[in-house]
Protein backbone atom coordinates (compact mmCIF):
# COMPACT_ATOMS: atom_id res chain seq x y z
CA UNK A 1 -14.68 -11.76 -5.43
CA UNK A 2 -11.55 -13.30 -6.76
CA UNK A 3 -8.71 -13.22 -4.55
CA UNK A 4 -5.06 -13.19 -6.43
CA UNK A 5 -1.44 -13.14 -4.95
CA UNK A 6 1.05 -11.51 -7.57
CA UNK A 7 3.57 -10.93 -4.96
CA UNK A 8 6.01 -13.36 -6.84
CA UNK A 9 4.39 -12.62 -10.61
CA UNK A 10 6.49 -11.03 -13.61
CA UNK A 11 2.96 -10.26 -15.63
CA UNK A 12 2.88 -6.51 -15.87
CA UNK A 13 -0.59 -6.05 -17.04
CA UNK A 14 -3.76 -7.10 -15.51
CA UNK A 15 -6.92 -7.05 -17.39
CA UNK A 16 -10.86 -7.57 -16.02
CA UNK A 17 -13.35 -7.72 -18.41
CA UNK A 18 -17.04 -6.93 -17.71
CA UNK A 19 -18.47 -7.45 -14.72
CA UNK A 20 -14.96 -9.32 -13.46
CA UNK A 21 -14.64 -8.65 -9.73
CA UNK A 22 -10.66 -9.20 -7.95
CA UNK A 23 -8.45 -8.85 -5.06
CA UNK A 24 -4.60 -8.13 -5.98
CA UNK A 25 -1.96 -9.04 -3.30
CA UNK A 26 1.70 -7.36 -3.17
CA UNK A 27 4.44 -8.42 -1.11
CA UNK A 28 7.67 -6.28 -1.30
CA UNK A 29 6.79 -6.55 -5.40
CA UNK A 30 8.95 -3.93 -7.36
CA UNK A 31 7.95 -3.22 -11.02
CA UNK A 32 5.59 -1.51 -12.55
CA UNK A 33 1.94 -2.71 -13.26
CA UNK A 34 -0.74 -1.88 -14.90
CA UNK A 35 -4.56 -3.01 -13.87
CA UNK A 36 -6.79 -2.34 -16.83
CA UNK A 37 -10.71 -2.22 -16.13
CA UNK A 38 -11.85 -2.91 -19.91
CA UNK A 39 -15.59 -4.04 -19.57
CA UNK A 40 -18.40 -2.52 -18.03
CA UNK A 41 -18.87 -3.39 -13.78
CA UNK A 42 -15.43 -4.48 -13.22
CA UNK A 43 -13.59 -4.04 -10.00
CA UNK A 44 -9.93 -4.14 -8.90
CA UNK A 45 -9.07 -3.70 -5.18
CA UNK A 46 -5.02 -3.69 -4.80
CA UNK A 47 -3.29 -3.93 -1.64
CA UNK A 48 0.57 -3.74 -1.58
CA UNK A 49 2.69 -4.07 1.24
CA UNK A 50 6.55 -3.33 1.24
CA UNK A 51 8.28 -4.11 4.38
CA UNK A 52 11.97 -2.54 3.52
CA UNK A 53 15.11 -3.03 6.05
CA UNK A 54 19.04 -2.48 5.72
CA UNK A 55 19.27 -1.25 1.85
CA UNK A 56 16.50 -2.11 0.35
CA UNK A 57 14.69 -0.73 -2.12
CA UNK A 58 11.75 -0.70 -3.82
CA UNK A 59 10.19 1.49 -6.86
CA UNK A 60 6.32 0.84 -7.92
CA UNK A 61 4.47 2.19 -10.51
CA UNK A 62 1.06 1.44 -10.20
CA UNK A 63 -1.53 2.14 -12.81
CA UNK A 64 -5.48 1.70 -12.90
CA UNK A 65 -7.00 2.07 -16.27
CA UNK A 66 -10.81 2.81 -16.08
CA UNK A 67 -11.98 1.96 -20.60
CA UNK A 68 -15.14 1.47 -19.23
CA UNK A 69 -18.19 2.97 -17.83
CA UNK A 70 -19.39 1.74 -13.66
CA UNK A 71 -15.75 0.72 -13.13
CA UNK A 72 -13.95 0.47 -9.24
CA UNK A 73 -10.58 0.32 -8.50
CA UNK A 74 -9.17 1.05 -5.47
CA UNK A 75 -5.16 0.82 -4.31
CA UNK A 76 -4.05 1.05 -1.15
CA UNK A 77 -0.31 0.97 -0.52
CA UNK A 78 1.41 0.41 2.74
CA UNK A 79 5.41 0.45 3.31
CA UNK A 80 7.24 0.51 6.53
CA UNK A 81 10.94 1.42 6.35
CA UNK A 82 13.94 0.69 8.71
CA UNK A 83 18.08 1.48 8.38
CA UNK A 84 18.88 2.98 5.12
CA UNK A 85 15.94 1.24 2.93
CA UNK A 86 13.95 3.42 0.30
CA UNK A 87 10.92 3.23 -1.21
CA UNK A 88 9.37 4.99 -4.16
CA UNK A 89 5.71 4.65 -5.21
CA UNK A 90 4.01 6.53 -8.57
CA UNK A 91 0.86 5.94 -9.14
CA UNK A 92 -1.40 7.24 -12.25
CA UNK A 93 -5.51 6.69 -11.64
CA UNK A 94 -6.62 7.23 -15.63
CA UNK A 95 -10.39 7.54 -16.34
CA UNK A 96 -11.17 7.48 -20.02
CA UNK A 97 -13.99 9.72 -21.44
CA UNK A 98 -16.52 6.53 -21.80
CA UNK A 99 -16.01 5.30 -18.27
CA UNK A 100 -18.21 7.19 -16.95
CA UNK A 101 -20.01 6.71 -13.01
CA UNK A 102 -16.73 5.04 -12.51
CA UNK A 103 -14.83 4.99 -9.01
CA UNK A 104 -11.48 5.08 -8.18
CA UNK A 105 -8.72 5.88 -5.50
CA UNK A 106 -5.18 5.56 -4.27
CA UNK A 107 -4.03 5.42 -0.54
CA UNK A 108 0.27 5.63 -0.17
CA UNK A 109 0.70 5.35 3.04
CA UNK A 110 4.45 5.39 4.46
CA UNK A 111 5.68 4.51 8.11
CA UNK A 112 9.81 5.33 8.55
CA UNK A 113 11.22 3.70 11.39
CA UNK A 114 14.80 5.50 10.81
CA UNK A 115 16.20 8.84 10.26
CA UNK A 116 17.90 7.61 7.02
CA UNK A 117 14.82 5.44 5.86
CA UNK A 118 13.11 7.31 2.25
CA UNK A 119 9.71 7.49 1.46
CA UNK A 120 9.18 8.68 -1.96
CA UNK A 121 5.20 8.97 -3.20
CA UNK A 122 3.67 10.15 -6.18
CA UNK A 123 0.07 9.75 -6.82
CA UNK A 124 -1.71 11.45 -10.04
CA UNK A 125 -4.83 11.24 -11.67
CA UNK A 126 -5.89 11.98 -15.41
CA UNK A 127 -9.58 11.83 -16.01
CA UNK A 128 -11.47 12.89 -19.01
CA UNK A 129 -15.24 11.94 -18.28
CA UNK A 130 -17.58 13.42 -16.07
CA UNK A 131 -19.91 11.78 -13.47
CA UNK A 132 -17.05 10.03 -11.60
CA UNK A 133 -15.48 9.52 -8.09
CA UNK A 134 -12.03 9.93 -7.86
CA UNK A 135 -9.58 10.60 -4.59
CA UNK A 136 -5.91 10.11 -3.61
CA UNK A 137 -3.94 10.56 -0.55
CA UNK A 138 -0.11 10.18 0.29
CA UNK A 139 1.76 10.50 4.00
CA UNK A 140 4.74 9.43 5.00
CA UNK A 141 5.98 9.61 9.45
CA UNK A 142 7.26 7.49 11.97
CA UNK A 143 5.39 5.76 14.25
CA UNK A 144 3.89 8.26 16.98
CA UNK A 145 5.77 8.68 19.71
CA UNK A 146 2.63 9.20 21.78
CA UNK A 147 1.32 5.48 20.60
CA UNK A 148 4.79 3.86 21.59
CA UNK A 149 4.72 5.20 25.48
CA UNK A 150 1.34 3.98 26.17
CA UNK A 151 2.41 0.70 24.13
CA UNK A 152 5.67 0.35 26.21
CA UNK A 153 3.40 2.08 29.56
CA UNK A 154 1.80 -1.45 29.63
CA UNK A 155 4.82 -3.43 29.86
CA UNK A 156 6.42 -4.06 26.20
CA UNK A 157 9.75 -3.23 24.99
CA UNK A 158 10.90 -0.63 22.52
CA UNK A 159 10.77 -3.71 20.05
CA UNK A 160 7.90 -5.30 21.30
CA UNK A 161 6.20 -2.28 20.50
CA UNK A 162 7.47 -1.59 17.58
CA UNK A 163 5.93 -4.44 16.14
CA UNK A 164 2.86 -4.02 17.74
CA UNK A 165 2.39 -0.58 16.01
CA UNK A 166 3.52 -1.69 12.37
CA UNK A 167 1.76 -4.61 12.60
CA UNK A 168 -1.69 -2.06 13.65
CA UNK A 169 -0.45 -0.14 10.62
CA UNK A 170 -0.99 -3.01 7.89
CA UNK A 171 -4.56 -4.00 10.28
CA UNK A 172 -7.13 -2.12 8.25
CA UNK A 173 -5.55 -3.02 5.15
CA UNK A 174 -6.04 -6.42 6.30
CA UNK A 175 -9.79 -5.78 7.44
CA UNK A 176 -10.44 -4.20 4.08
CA UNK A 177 -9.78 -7.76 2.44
CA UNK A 178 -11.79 -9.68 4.77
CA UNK A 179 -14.96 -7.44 3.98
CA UNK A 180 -14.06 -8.57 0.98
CA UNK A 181 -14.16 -12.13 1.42
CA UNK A 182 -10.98 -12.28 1.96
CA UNK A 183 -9.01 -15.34 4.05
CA UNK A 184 -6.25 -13.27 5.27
CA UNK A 185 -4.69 -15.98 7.55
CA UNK A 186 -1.35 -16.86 5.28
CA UNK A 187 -0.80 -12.81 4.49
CA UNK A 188 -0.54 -12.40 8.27
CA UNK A 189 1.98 -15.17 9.01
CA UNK A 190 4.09 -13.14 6.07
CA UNK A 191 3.42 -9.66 6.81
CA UNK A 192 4.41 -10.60 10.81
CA UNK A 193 7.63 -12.86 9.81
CA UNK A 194 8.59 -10.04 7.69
CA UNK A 195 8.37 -7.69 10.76
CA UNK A 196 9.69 -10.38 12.72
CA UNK A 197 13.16 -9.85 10.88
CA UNK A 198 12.57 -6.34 10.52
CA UNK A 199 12.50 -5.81 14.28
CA UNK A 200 15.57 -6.60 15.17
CA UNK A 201 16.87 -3.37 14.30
CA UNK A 202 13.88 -1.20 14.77
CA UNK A 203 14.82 2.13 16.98
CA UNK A 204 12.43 4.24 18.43
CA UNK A 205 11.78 7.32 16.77
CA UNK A 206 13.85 10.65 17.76
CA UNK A 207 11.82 13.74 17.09
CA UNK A 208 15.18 15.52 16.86
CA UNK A 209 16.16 14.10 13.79
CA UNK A 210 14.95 14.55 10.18
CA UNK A 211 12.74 12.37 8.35
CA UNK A 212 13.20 12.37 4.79
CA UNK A 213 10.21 11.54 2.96
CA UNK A 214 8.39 13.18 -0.16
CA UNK A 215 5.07 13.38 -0.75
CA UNK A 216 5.00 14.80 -4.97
């Protein structure tokens, strides 16, 4: 398995030919991007991670291409979401009538750590052959208040955690890539300095005020 960072990349399209096996990395990448699975066996697994504070925002349009028959893909999204910052995710999952046995799915999942923070997701799928595996799911909250007593019940801050949650959050993403073969050593130091900055304005969630997230 081939293991490629394309947080900082302006290449739009991505292309595996047969039997081609790779990770994708995102970090706080905007744009939109197209993996294309074009010969027979290949496999994409995508992992993007927004981390979005003050007024950020970010828009991705994700889009796995199955041409080819026992094709995987599978996307899973992560964005956590403090002050006014936004994020918008549309993804498209397209299986063409010769790619058939093929397997594919999207994961969007959202964390808002404000009442003003926007989570906007979108996946879809368009699939024209039979004999395949597809799936997509979408959720946007804020962290549990439930998880952030018991957190703060054995002696951490608000902030403390905070961190400790949204850095759980991105976890299984992060165990996903290892299975993979994955050294995720350098994507931790940047996913926890990213929260590092983050956390210096993260509130804990009110369950009196709204949420606004969207889940098309």
């Amino acid at each position: 398995m081939i293991f490629k960072d394309i947080s900082n990349e302006t290449q739009n399209l991505y292309r595996l030919g047969t039997n081609e096996k790779r990770v994708f990395f995102l970090l706080n990448r905007s744009g939109e991007i197209t993996f294309e699975l074009a010969g027979a066996g290949a496999e994409a697994h995508i992992f993007s991670f927004f981390i979005g504070r003050n007024a950020d925002k970010g828009t991705l349009k994700l889009f796995q291409r199955h041409l080819a028959p026992r094709t995987t893909s599978h996307a899973l999204i992560k964005s956590v979401l403090s002050d006014e910052a936004e994020d918008a995710y549309e993804g498209l999952i397209f299986i063409d009538k010769q790619a058939i046995q093929s397997d594919a799915s999207q994961e969007s999942r959202a964390i808002l750590l404000s009442p003003l923070a926007r989570a906007y997701l979108k996946p879809t799928l368009e699939i024209l052959a039979d004999d395949v595996r597809c799936r997509h799911a979408a959720t946007a909250s804020p962290l549990s208040p439930e998880s952030l007593f018991f957190a703060q019940a054995r002696g951490l801050s608000s902030n403390q955690a905070s961190r400790m949650l949204v850095m759980g959050f991105f976890n299984d993403a992060l165990l996903k890539m290892e299975a993979l073969g994955i050294d995720t050593e350098i994507i931790k130091k940047d996913v926890g300095y990213q929260i590092e900055i983050q956390s210096t304005k993260l509130q804990t969630p009110n369950k009196s005020k709204k949420i606004n997230s969207k889940v098309l």
